[in-house]
Protein backbone atom coordinates (compact mmCIF):
# COMPACT_ATOMS: atom_id res chain seq x y z
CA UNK A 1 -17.63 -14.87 -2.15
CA UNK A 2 -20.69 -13.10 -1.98
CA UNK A 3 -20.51 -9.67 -1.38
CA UNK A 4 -24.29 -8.23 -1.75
CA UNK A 5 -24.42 -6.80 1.69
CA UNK A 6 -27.58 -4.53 2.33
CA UNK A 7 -25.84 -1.32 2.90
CA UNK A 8 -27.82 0.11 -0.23
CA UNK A 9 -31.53 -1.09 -0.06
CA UNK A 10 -33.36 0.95 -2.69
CA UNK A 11 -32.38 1.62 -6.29
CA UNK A 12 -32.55 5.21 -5.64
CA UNK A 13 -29.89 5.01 -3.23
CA UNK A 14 -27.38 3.40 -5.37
CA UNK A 15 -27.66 4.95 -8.31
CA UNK A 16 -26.40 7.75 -5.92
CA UNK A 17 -24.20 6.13 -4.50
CA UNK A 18 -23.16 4.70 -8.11
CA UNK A 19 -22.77 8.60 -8.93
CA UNK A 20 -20.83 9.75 -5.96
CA UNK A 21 -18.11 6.92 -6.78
CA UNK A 22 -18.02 8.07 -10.51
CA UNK A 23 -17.17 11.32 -9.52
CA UNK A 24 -14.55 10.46 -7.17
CA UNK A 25 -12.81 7.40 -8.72
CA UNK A 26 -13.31 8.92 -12.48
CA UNK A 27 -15.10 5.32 -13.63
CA UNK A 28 -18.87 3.34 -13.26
CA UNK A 29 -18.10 0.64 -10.54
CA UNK A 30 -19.50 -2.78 -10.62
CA UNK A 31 -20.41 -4.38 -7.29
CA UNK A 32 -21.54 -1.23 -5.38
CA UNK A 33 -21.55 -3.54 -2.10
CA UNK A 34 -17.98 -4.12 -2.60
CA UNK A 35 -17.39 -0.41 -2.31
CA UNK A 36 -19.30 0.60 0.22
CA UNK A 37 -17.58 -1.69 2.55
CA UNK A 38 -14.39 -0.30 0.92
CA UNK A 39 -15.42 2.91 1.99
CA UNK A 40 -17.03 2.06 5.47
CA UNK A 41 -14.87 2.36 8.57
CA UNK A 42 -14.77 0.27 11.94
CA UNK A 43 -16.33 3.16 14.08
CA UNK A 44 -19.76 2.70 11.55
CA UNK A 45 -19.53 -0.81 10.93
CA UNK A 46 -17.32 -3.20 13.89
CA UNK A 47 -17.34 -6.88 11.87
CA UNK A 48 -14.83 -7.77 9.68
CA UNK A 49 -16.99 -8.42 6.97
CA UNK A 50 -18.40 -5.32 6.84
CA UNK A 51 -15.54 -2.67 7.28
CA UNK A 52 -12.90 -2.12 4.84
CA UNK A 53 -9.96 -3.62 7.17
CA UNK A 54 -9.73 -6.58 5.04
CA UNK A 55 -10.18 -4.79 1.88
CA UNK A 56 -7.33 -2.07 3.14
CA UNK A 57 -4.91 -5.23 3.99
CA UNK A 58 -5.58 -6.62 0.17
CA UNK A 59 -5.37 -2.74 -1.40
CA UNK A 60 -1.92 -1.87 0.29
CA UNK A 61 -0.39 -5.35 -1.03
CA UNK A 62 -1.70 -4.23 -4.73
CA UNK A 63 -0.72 -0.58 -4.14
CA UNK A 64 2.66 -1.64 -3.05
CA UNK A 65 2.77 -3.77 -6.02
CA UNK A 66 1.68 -1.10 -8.98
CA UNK A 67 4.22 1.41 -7.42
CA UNK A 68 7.20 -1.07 -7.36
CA UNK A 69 5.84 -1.87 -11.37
CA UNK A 70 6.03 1.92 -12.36
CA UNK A 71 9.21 2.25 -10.73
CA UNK A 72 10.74 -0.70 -11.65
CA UNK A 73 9.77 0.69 -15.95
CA UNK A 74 10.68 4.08 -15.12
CA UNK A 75 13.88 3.88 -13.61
CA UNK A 76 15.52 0.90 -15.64
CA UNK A 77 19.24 2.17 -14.36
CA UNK A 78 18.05 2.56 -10.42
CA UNK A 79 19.41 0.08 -8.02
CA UNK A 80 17.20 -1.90 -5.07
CA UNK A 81 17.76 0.86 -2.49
CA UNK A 82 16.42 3.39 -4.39
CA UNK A 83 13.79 1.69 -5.81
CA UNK A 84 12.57 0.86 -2.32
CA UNK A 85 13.01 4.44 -0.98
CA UNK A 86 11.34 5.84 -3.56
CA UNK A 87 8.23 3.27 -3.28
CA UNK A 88 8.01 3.84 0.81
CA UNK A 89 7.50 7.71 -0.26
CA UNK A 90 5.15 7.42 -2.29
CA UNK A 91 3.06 4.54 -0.05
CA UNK A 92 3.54 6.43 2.99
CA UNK A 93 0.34 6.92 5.50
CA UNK A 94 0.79 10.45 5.55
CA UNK A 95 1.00 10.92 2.02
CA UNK A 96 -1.79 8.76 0.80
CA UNK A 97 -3.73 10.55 3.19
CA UNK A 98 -2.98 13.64 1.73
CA UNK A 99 -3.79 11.95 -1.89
CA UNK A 100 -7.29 10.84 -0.66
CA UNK A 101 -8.36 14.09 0.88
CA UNK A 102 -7.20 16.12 -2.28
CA UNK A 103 -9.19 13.10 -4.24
CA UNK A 104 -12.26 13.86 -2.13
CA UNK A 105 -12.62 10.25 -0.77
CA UNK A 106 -13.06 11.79 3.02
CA UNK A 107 -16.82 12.77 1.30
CA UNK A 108 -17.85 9.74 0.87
CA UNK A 109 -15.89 7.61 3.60
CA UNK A 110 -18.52 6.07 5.98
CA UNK A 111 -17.21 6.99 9.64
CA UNK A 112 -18.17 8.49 13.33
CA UNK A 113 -18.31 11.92 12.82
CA UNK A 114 -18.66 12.70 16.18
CA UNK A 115 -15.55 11.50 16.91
CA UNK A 116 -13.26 14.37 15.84
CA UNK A 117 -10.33 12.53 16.08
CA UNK A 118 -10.91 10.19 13.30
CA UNK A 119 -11.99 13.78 11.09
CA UNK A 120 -8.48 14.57 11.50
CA UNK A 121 -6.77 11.46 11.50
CA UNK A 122 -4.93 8.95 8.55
CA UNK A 123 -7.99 6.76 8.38
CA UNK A 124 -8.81 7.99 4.59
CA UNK A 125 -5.39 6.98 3.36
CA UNK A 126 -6.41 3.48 4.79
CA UNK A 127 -9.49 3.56 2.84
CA UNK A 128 -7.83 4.65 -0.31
CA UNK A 129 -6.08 1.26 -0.37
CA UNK A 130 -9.79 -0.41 0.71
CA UNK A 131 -10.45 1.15 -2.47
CA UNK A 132 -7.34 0.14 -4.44
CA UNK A 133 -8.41 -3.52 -2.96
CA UNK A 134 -12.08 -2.66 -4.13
CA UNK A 135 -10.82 -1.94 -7.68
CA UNK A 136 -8.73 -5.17 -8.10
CA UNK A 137 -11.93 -7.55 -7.22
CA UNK A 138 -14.05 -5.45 -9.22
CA UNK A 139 -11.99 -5.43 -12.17
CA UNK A 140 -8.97 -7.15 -12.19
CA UNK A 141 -4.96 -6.15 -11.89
CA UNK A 142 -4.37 -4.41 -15.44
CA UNK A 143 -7.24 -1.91 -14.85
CA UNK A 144 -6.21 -1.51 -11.61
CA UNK A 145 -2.58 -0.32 -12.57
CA UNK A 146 -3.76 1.37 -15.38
CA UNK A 147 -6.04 3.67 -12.32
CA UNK A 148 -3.69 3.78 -10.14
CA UNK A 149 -1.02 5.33 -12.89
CA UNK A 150 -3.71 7.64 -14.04
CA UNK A 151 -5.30 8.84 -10.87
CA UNK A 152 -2.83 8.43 -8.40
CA UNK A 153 0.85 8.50 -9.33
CA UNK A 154 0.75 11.01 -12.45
CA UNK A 155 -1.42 13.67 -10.76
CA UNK A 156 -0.13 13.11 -7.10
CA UNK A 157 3.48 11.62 -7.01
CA UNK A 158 5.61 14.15 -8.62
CA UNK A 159 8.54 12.10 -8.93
CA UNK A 160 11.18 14.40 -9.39
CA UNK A 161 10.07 16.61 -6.02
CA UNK A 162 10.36 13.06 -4.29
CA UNK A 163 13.59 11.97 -5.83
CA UNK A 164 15.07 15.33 -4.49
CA UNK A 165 13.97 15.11 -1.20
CA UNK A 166 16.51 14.01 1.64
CA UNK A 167 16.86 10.09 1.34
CA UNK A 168 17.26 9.27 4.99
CA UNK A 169 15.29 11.69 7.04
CA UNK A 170 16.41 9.51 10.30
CA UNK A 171 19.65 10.91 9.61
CA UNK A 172 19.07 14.32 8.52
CA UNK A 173 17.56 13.85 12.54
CA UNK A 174 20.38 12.83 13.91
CA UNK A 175 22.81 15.20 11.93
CA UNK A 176 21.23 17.96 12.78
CA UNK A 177 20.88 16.75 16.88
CA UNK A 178 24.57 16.12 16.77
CA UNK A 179 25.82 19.68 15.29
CA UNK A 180 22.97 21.01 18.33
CA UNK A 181 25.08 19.09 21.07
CA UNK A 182 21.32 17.57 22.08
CA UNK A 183 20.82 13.70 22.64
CA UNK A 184 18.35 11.84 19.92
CA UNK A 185 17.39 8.15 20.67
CA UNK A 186 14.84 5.86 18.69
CA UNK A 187 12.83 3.78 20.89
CA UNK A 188 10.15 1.24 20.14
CA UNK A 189 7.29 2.55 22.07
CA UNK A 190 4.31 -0.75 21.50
CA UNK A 191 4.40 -3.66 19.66
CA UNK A 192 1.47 -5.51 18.64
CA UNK A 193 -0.51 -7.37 16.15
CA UNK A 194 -3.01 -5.60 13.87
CA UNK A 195 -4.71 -6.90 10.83
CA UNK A 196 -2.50 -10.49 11.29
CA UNK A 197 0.59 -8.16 10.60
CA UNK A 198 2.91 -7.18 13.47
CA UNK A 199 2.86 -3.25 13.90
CA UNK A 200 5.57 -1.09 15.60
CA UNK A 201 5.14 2.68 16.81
CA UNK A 202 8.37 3.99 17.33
CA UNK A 203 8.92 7.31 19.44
CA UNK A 204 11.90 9.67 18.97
CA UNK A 205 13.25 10.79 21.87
CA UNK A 206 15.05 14.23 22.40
CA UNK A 207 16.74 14.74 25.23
CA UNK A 208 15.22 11.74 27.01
CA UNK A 209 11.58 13.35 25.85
CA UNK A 210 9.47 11.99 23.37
CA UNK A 211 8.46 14.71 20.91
CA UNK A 212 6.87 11.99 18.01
CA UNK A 213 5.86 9.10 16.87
CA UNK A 214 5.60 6.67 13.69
CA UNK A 215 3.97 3.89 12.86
CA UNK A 216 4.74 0.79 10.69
CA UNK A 217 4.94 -3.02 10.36
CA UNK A 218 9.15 -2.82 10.18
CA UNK A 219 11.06 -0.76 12.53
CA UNK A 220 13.11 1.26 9.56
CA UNK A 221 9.52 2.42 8.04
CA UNK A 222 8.07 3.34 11.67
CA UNK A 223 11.63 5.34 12.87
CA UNK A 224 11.84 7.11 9.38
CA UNK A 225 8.02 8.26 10.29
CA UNK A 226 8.90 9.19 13.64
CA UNK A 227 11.92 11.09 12.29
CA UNK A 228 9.85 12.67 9.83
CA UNK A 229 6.81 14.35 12.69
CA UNK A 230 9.85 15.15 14.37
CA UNK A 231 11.61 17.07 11.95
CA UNK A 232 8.54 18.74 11.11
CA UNK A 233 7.93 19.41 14.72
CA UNK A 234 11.35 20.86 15.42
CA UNK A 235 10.84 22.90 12.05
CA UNK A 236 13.62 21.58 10.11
């Protein structure tokens, strides 16, 4: 496929641009097009072929992939459950969006910055996987892994911190609504299809109230989110 799109017209401009991804992803990239769609939003750039919506779908497949890898080497004893529960922490929107921020990729993410909901919003942990997805075309799987175990996982994912947290935060919820004599429901809210996947936003309901909301293409993934905004809400 070709991917020369002309984002970047003079050499001055990507040699910056070359620069600006060095700094942030720690190596020289290859096809500079491929990144700057990687890194370009749908509020700057509306066709498919130019935003990084496809590149986000093919990053979060390898993401999910190099996670379940380390995992699978470093926990040789672990069963399937915990294996999975400790991949959806680390893979979760919230915390690769916390990742990319601390990584600096909101500096050189292409998006409507007039909009201030999208300055405060999840869209650069969606554009950390475009990049992930960006890194696998450029350079293949292995180098991939080896930079998403270098600049992601080791410095990021403290795995210890995340194996101590509470497993099932949908039922620290629900313990804690039960001891308070209050009513707690889960309630699929919308849902639809985005990016050829089907997408659920799940509300939690508190007393017949909705106080939050999750997203995520399974019902378990999108009612643990919900639980967890809630439980941060409530201040538990």
């Amino acid at each position: 496929m070709n991917w020369r799109i002309p984002f970047l017209r003079s050499n001055e401009q990507r040699e910056q641009f070359r620069q600006s991804l060095k700094n942030v992803l720690g190596f020289k990239p290859g096809n500079l097009d491929l990144y700057m769609i990687a890194l370009s939003h749908r509020s700057v750039k509306e066709t498919p072929e130019e935003n990084n919506e496809r590149l986000e779908y093919l990053g979060d497949a390898i993401l999910s992939a190099v996670v379940a890898d380390y995992l699978f080497m470093r926990y040789p004893k672990k069963g399937e459950g915990f294996l999975t529960e400790m991949r959806s922490k680390m893979v979760n929107r919230q915390m690769l969006n916390d990742i990319a921020l601390k990584m600096g990729v909101k500096k050189i993410t292409q998006f409507n910055k007039i909009d201030s909901a999208l300055k405060n919003s999840q869209i650069f942990g969606n554009t950390l996987e475009a990049l992930v997805g960006a890194i696998y075309l450029d350079k293949g799987y292995k180098q991939t892994l080896r930079w998403v175990t270098k600049r992601i996982i080791l410095p990021h994912l403290l795995l210890d911190d995340l194996e101590a947290q509470d497993i099932n935060v949908k039922n620290k919820l629900i313990g804690w609504a039960n001891k308070q004599n209050r009513s707690i429901d889960f309630e699929t809210l919308e849902e639809k299809q985005e990016k050829g996947r089907r997408l659920f936003i799940v509300g939690v309901k508190l007393d017949g109230e909705v106080i939050a909301a999750g997203r995520g293409y399974n019902k378990k993934d999108a009612s643990q989110m919900a639980a967890l905004q809630a439980v941060e809400k409530l201040g538990l």
